[in-house]
PDB file of N, CA and C in Angstrom:
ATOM      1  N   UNK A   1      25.399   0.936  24.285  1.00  0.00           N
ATOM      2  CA  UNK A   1      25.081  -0.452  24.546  1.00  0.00           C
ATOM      3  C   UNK A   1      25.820  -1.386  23.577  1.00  0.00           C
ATOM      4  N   UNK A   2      26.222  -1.210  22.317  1.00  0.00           N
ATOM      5  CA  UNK A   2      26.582  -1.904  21.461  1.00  0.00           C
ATOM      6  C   UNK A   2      28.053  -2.109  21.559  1.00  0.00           C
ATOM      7  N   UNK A   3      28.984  -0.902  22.503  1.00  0.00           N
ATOM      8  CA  UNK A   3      30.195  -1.344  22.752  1.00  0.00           C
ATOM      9  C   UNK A   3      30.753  -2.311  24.079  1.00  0.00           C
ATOM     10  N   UNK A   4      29.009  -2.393  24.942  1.00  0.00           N
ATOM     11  CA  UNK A   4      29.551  -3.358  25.825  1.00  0.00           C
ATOM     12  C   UNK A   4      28.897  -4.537  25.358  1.00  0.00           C
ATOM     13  N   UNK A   5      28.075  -4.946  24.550  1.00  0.00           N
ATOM     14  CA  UNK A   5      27.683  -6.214  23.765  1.00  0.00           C
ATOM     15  C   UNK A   5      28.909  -6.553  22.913  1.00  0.00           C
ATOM     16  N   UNK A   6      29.512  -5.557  22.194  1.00  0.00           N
ATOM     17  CA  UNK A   6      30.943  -6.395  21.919  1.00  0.00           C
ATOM     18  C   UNK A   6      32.279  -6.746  22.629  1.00  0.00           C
ATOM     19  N   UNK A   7      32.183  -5.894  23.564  1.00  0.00           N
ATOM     20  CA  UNK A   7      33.195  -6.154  24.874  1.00  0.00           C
ATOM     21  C   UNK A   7      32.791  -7.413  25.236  1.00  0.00           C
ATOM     22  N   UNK A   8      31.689  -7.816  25.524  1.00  0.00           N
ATOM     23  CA  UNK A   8      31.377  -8.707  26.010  1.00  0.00           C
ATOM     24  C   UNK A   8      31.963 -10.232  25.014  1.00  0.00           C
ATOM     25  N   UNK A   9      31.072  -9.965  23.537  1.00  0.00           N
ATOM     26  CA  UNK A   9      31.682 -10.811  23.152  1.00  0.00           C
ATOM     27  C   UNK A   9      33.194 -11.141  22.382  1.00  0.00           C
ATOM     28  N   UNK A  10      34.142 -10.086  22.942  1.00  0.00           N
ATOM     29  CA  UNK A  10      35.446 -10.412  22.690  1.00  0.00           C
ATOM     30  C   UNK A  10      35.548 -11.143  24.028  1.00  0.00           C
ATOM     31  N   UNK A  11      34.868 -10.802  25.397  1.00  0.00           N
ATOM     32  CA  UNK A  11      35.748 -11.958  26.449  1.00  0.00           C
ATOM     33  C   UNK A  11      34.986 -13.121  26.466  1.00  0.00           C
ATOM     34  N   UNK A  12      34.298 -13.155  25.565  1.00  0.00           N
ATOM     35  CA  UNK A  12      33.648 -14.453  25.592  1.00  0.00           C
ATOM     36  C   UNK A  12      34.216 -15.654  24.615  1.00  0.00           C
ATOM     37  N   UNK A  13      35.078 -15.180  23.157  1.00  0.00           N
ATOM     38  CA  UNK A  13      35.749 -15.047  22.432  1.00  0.00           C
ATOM     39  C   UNK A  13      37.273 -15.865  23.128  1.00  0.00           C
ATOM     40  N   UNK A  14      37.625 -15.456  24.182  1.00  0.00           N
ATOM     41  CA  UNK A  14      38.741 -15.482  24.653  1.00  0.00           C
ATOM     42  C   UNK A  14      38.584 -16.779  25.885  1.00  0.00           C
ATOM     43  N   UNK A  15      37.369 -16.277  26.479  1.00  0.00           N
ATOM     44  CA  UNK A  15      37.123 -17.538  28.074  1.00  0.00           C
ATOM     45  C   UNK A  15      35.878 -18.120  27.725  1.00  0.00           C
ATOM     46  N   UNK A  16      35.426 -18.263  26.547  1.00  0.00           N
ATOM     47  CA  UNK A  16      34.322 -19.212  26.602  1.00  0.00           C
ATOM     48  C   UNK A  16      32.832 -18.374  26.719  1.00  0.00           C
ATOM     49  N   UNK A  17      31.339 -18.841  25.869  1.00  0.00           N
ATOM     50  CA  UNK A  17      30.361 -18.552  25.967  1.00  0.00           C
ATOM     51  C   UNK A  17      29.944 -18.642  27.413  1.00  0.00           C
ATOM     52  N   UNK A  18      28.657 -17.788  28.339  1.00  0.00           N
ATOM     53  CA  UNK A  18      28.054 -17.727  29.694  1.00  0.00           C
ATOM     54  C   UNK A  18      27.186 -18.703  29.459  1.00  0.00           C
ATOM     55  N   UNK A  19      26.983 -19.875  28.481  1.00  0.00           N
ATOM     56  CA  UNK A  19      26.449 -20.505  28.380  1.00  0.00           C
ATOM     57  C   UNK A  19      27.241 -21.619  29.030  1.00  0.00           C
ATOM     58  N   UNK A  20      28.385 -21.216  29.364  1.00  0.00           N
ATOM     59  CA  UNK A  20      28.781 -22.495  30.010  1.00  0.00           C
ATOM     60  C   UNK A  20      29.151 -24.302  29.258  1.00  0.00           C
ATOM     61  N   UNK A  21      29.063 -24.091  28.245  1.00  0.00           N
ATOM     62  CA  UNK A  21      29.341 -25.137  26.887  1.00  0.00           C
ATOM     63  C   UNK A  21      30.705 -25.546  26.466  1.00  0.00           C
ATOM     64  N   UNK A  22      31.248 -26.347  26.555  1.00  0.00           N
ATOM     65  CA  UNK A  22      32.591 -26.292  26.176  1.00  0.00           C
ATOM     66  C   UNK A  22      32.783 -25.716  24.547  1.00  0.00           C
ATOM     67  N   UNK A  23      34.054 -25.611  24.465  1.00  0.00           N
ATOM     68  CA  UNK A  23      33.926 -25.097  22.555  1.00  0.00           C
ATOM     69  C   UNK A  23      34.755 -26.391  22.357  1.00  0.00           C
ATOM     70  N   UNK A  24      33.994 -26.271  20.957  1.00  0.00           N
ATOM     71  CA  UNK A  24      34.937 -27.561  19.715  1.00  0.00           C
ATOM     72  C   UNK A  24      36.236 -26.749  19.561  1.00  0.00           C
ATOM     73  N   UNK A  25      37.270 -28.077  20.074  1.00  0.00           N
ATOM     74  CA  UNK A  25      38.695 -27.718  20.057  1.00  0.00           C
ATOM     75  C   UNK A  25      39.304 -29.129  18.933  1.00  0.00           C
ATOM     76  N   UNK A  26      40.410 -28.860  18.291  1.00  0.00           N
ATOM     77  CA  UNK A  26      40.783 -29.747  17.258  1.00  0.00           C
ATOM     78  C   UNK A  26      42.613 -29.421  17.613  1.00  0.00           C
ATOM     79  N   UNK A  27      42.558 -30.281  18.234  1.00  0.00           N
ATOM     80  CA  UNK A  27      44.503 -30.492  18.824  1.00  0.00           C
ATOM     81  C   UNK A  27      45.177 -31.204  17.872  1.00  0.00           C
ATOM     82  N   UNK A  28      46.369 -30.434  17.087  1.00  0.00           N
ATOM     83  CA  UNK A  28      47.589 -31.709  16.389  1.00  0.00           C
ATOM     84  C   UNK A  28      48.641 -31.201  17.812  1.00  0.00           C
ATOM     85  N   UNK A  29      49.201 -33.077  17.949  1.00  0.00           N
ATOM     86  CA  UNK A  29      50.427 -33.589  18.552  1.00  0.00           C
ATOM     87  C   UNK A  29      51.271 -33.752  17.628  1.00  0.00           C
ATOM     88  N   UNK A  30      52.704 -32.863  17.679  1.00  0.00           N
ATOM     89  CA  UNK A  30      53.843 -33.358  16.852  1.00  0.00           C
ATOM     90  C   UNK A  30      54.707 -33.516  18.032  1.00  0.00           C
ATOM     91  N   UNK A  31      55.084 -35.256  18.144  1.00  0.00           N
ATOM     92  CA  UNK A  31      56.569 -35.620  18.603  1.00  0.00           C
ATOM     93  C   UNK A  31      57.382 -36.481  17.866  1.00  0.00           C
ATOM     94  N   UNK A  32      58.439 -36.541  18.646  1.00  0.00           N
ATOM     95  CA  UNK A  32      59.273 -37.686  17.339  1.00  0.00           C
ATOM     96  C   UNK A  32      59.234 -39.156  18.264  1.00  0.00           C
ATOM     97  N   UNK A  33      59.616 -40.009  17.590  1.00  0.00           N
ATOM     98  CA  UNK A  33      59.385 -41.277  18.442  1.00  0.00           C
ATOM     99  C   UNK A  33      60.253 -41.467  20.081  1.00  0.00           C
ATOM    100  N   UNK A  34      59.705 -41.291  20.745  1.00  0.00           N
ATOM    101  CA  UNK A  34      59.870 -41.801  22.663  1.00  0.00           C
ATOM    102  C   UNK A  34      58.909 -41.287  23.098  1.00  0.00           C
ATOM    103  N   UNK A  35      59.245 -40.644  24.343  1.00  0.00           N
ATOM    104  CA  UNK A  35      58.385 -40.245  25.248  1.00  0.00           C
ATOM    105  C   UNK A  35      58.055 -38.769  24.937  1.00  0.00           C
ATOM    106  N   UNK A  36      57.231 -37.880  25.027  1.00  0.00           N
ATOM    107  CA  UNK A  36      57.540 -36.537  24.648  1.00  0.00           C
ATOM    108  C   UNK A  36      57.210 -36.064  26.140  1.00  0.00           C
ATOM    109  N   UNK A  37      58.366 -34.590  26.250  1.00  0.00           N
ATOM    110  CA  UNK A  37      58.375 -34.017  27.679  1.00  0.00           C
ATOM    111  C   UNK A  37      58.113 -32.595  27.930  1.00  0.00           C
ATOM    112  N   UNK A  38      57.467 -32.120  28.379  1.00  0.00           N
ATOM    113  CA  UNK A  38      56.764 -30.865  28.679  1.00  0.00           C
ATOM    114  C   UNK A  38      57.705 -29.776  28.395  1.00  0.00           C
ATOM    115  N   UNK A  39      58.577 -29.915  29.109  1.00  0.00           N
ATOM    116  CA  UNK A  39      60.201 -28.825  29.244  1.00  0.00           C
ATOM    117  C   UNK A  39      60.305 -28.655  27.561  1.00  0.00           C
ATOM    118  N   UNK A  40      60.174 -27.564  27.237  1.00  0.00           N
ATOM    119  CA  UNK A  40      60.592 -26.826  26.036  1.00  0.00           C
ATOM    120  C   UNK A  40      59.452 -27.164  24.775  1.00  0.00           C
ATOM    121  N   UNK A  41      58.375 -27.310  25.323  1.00  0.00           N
ATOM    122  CA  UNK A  41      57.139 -27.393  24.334  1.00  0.00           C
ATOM    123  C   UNK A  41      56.905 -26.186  24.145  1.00  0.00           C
ATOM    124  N   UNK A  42      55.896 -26.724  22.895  1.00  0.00           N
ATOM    125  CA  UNK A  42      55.581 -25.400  22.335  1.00  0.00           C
ATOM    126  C   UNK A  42      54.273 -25.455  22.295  1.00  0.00           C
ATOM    127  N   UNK A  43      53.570 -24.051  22.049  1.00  0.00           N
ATOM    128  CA  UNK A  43      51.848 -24.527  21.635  1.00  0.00           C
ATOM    129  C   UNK A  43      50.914 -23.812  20.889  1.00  0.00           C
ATOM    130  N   UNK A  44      50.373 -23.280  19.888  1.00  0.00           N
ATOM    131  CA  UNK A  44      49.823 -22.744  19.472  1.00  0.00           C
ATOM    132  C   UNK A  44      48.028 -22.455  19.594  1.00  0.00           C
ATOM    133  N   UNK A  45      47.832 -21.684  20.624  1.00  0.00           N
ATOM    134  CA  UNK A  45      46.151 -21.466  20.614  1.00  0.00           C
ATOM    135  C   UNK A  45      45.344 -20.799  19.905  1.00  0.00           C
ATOM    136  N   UNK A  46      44.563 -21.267  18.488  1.00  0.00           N
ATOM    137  CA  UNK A  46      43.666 -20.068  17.432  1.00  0.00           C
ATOM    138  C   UNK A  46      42.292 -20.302  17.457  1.00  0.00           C
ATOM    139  N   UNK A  47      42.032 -18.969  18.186  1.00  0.00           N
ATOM    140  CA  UNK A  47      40.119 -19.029  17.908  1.00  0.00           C
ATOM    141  C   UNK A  47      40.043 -18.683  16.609  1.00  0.00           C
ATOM    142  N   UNK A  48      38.916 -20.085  15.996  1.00  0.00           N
ATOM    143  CA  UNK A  48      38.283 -19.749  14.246  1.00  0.00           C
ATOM    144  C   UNK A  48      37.402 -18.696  14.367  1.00  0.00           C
ATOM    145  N   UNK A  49      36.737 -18.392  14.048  1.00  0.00           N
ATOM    146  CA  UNK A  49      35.574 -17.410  13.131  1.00  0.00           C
ATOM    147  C   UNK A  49      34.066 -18.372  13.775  1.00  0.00           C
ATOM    148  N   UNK A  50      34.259 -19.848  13.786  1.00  0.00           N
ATOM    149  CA  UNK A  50      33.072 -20.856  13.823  1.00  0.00           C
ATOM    150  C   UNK A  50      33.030 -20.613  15.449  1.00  0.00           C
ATOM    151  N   UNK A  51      34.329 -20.585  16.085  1.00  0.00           N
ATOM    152  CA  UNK A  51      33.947 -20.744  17.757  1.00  0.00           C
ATOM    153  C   UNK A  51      35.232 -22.230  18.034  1.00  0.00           C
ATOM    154  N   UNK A  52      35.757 -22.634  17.108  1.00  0.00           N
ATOM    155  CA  UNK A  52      36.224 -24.021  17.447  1.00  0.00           C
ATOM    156  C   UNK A  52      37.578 -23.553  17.764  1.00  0.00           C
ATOM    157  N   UNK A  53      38.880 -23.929  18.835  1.00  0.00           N
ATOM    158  CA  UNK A  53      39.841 -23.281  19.067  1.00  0.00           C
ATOM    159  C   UNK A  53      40.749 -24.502  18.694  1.00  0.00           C
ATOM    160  N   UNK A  54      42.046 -23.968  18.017  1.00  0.00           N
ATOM    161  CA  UNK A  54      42.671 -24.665  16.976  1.00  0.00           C
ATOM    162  C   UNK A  54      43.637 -25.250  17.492  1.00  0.00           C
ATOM    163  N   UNK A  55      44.568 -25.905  18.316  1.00  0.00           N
ATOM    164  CA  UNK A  55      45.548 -26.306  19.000  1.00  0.00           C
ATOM    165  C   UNK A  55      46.964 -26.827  18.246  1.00  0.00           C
ATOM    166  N   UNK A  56      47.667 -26.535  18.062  1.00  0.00           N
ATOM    167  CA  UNK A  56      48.854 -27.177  17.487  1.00  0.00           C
ATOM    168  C   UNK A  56      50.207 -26.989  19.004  1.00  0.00           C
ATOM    169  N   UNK A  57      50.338 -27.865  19.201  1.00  0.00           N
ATOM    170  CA  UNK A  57      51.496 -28.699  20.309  1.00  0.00           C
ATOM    171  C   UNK A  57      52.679 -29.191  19.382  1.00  0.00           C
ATOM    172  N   UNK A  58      53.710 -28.798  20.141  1.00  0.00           N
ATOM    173  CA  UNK A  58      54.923 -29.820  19.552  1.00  0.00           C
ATOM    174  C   UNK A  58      56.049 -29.991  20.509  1.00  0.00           C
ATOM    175  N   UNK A  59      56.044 -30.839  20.739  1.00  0.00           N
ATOM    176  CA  UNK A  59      57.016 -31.632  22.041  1.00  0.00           C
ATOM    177  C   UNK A  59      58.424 -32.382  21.743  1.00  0.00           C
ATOM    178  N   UNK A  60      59.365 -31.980  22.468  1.00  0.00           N
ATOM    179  CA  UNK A  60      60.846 -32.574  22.697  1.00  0.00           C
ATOM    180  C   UNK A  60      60.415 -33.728  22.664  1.00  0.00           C
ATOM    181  N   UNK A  61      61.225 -34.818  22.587  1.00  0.00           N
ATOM    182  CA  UNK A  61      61.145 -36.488  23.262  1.00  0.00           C
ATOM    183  C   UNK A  61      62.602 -36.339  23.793  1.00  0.00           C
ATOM    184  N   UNK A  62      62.055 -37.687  25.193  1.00  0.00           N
ATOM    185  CA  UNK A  62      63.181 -38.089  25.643  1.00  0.00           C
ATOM    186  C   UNK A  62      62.845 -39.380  25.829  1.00  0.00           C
ATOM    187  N   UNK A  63      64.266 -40.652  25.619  1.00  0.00           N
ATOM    188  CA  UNK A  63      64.225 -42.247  25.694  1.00  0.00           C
ATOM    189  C   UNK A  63      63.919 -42.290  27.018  1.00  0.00           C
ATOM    190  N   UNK A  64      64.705 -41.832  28.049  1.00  0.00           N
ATOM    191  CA  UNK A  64      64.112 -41.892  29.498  1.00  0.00           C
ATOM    192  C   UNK A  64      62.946 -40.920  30.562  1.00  0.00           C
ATOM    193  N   UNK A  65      62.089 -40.306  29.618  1.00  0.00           N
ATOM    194  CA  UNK A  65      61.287 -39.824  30.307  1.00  0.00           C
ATOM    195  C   UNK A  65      60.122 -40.750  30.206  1.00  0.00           C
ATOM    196  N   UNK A  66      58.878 -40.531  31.086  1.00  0.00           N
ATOM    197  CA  UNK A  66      58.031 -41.331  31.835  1.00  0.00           C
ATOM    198  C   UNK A  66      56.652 -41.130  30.842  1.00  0.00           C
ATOM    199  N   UNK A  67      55.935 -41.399  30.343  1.00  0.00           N
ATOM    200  CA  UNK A  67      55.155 -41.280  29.480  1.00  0.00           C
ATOM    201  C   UNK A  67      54.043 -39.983  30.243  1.00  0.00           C
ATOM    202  N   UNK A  68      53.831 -39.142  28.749  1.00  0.00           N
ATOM    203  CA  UNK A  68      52.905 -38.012  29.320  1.00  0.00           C
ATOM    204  C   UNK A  68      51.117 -38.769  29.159  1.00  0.00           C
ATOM    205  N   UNK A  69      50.731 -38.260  30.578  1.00  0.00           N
ATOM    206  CA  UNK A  69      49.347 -38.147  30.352  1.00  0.00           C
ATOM    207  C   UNK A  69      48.326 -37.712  29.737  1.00  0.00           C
ATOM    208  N   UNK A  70      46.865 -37.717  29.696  1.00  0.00           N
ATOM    209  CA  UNK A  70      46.100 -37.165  29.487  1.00  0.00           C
ATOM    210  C   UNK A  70      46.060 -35.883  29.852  1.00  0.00           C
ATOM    211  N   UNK A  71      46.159 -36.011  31.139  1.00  0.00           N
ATOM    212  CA  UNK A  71      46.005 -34.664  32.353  1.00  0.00           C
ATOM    213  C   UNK A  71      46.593 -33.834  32.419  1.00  0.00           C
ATOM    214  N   UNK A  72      47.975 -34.048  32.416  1.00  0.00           N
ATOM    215  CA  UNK A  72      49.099 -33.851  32.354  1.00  0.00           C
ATOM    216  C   UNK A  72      49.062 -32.761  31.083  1.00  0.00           C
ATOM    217  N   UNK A  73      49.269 -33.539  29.632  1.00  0.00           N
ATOM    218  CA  UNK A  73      48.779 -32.740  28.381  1.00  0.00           C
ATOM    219  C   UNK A  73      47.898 -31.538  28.188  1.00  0.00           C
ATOM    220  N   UNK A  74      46.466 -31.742  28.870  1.00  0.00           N
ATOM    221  CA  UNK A  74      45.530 -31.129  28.865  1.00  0.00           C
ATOM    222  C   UNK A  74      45.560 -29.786  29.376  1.00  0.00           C
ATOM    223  N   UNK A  75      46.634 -29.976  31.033  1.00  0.00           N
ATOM    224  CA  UNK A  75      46.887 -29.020  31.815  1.00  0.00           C
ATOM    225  C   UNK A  75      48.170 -28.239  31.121  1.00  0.00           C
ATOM    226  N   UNK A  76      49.103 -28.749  30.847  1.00  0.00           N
ATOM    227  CA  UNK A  76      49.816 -27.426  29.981  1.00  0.00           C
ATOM    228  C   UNK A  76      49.540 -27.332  29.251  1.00  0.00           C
ATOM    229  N   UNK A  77      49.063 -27.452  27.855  1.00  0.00           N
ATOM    230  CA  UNK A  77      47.994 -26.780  27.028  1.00  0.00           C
ATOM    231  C   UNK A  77      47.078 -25.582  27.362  1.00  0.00           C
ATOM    232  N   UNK A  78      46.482 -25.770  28.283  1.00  0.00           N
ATOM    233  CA  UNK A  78      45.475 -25.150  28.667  1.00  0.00           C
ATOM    234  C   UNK A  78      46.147 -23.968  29.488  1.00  0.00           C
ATOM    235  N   UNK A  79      47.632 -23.800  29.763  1.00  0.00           N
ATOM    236  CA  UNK A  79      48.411 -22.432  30.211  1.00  0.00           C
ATOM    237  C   UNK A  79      48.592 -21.572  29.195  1.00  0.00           C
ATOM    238  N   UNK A  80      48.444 -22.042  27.993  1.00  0.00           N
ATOM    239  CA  UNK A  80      48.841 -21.392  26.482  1.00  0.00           C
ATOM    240  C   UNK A  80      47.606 -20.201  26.563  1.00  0.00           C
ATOM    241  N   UNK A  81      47.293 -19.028  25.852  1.00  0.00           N
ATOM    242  CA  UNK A  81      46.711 -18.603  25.677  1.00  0.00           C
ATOM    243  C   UNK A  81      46.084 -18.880  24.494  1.00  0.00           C
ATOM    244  N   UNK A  82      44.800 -18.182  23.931  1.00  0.00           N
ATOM    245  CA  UNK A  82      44.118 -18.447  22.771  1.00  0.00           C
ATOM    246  C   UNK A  82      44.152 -17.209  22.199  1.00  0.00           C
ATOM    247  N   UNK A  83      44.134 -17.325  21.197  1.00  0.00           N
ATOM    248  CA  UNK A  83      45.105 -15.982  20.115  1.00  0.00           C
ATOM    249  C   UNK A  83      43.434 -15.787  19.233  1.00  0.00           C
ATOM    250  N   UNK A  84      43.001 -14.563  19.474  1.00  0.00           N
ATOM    251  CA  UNK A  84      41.904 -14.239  17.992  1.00  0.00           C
ATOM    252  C   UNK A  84      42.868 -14.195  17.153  1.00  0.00           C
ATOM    253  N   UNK A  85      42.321 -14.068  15.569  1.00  0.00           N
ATOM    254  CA  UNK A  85      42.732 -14.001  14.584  1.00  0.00           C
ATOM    255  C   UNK A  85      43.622 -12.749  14.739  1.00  0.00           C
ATOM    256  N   UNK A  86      42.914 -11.569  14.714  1.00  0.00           N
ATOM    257  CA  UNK A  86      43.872 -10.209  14.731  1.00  0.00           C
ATOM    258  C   UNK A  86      44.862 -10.131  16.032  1.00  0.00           C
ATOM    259  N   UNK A  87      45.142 -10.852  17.174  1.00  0.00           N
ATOM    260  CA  UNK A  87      45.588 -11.273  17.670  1.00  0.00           C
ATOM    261  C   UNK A  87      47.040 -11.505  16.860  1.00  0.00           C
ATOM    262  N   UNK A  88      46.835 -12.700  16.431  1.00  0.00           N
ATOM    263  CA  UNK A  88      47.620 -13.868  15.648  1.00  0.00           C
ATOM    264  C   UNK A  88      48.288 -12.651  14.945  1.00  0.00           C
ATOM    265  N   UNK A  89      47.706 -12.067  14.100  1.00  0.00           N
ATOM    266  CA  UNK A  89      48.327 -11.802  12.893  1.00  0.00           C
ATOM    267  C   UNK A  89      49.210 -10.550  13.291  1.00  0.00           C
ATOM    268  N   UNK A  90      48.896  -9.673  14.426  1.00  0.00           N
ATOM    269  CA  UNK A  90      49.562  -9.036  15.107  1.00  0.00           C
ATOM    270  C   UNK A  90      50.851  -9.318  16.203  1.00  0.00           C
ATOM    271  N   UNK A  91      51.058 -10.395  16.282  1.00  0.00           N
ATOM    272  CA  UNK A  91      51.804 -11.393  16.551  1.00  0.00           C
ATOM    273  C   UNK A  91      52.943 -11.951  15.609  1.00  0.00           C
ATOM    274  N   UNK A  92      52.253 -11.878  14.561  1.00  0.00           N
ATOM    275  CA  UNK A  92      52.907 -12.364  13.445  1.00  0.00           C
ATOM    276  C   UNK A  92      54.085 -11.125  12.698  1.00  0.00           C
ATOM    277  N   UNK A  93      53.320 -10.130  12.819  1.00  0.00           N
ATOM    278  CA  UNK A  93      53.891  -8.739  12.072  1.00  0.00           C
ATOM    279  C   UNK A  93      55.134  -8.055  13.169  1.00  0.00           C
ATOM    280  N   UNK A  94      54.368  -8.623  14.139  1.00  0.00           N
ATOM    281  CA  UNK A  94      55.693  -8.139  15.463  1.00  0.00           C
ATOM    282  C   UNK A  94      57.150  -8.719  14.839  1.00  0.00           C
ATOM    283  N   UNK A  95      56.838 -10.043  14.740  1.00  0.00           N
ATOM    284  CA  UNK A  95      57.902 -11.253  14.817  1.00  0.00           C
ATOM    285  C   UNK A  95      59.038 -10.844  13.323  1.00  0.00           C
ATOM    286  N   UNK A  96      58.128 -10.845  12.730  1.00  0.00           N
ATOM    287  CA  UNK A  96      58.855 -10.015  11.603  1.00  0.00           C
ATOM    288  C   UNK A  96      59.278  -9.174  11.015  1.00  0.00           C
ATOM    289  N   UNK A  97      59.148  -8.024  12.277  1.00  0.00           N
ATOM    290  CA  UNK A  97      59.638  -6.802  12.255  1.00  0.00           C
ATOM    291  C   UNK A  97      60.902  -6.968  13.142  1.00  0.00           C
ATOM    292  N   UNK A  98      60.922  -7.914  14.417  1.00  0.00           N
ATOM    293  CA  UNK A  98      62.144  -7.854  14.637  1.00  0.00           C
ATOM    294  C   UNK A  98      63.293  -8.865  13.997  1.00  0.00           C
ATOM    295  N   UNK A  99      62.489  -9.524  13.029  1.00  0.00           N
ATOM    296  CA  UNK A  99      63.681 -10.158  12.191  1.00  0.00           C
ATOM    297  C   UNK A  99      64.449  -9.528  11.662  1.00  0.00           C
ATOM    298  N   UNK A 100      63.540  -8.498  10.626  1.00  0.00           N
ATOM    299  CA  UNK A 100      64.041  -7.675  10.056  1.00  0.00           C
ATOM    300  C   UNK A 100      64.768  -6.291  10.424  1.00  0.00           C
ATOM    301  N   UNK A 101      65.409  -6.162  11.388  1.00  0.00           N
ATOM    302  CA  UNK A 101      66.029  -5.538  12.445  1.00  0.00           C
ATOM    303  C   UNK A 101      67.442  -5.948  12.163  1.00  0.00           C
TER     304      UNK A 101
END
């Protein structure tokens, strides 16, 4: 029983409590001054330890692109995945193993 109570709460971890609650999310926007444009963003998704998922975005600008939305924002963001910690850090050790290659 105790390995599907934690199964459980790793996918809960990942898609949210069955409580149905949104989680405290804390987004930084880095663009440079214009418009910033979806094409070649980047995004970083980290579940804390507390439950709050950590967002860091960073966006191209272009002088002639059309200003991004709310919605717009929200919805590619929200294609990113959310990384647990051991996740992350396994992620991390990858990246630097093929540097070091």
């Amino acid at each position: 029983m105790k390995g599907i109570a934690k199964r459980l709460r790793q996918q809960e971890d990942q898609i949210g409590g069955a409580d149905g609650k949104p989680r405290r999310c804390l987004r930084l926007v880095e663009y440079s001054p214009g418009a910033p444009v979806l094409e070649n963003a980047t995004c970083r998704r980290t579940l804390c330890p507390d439950g709050t998922v950590m967002e860091s975005v960073e966006f191209h600008t272009s002088s002639d692109s059309p200003e991004l939305t709310q919605e717009e924002l929200d919805e590619s963001v929200a294609g990113f995945p959310v990384e647990t910690p051991m996740r992350s850090v396994r992620s991390g050790l990858a990246r630097l193993e093929q540097v070091n290659r």
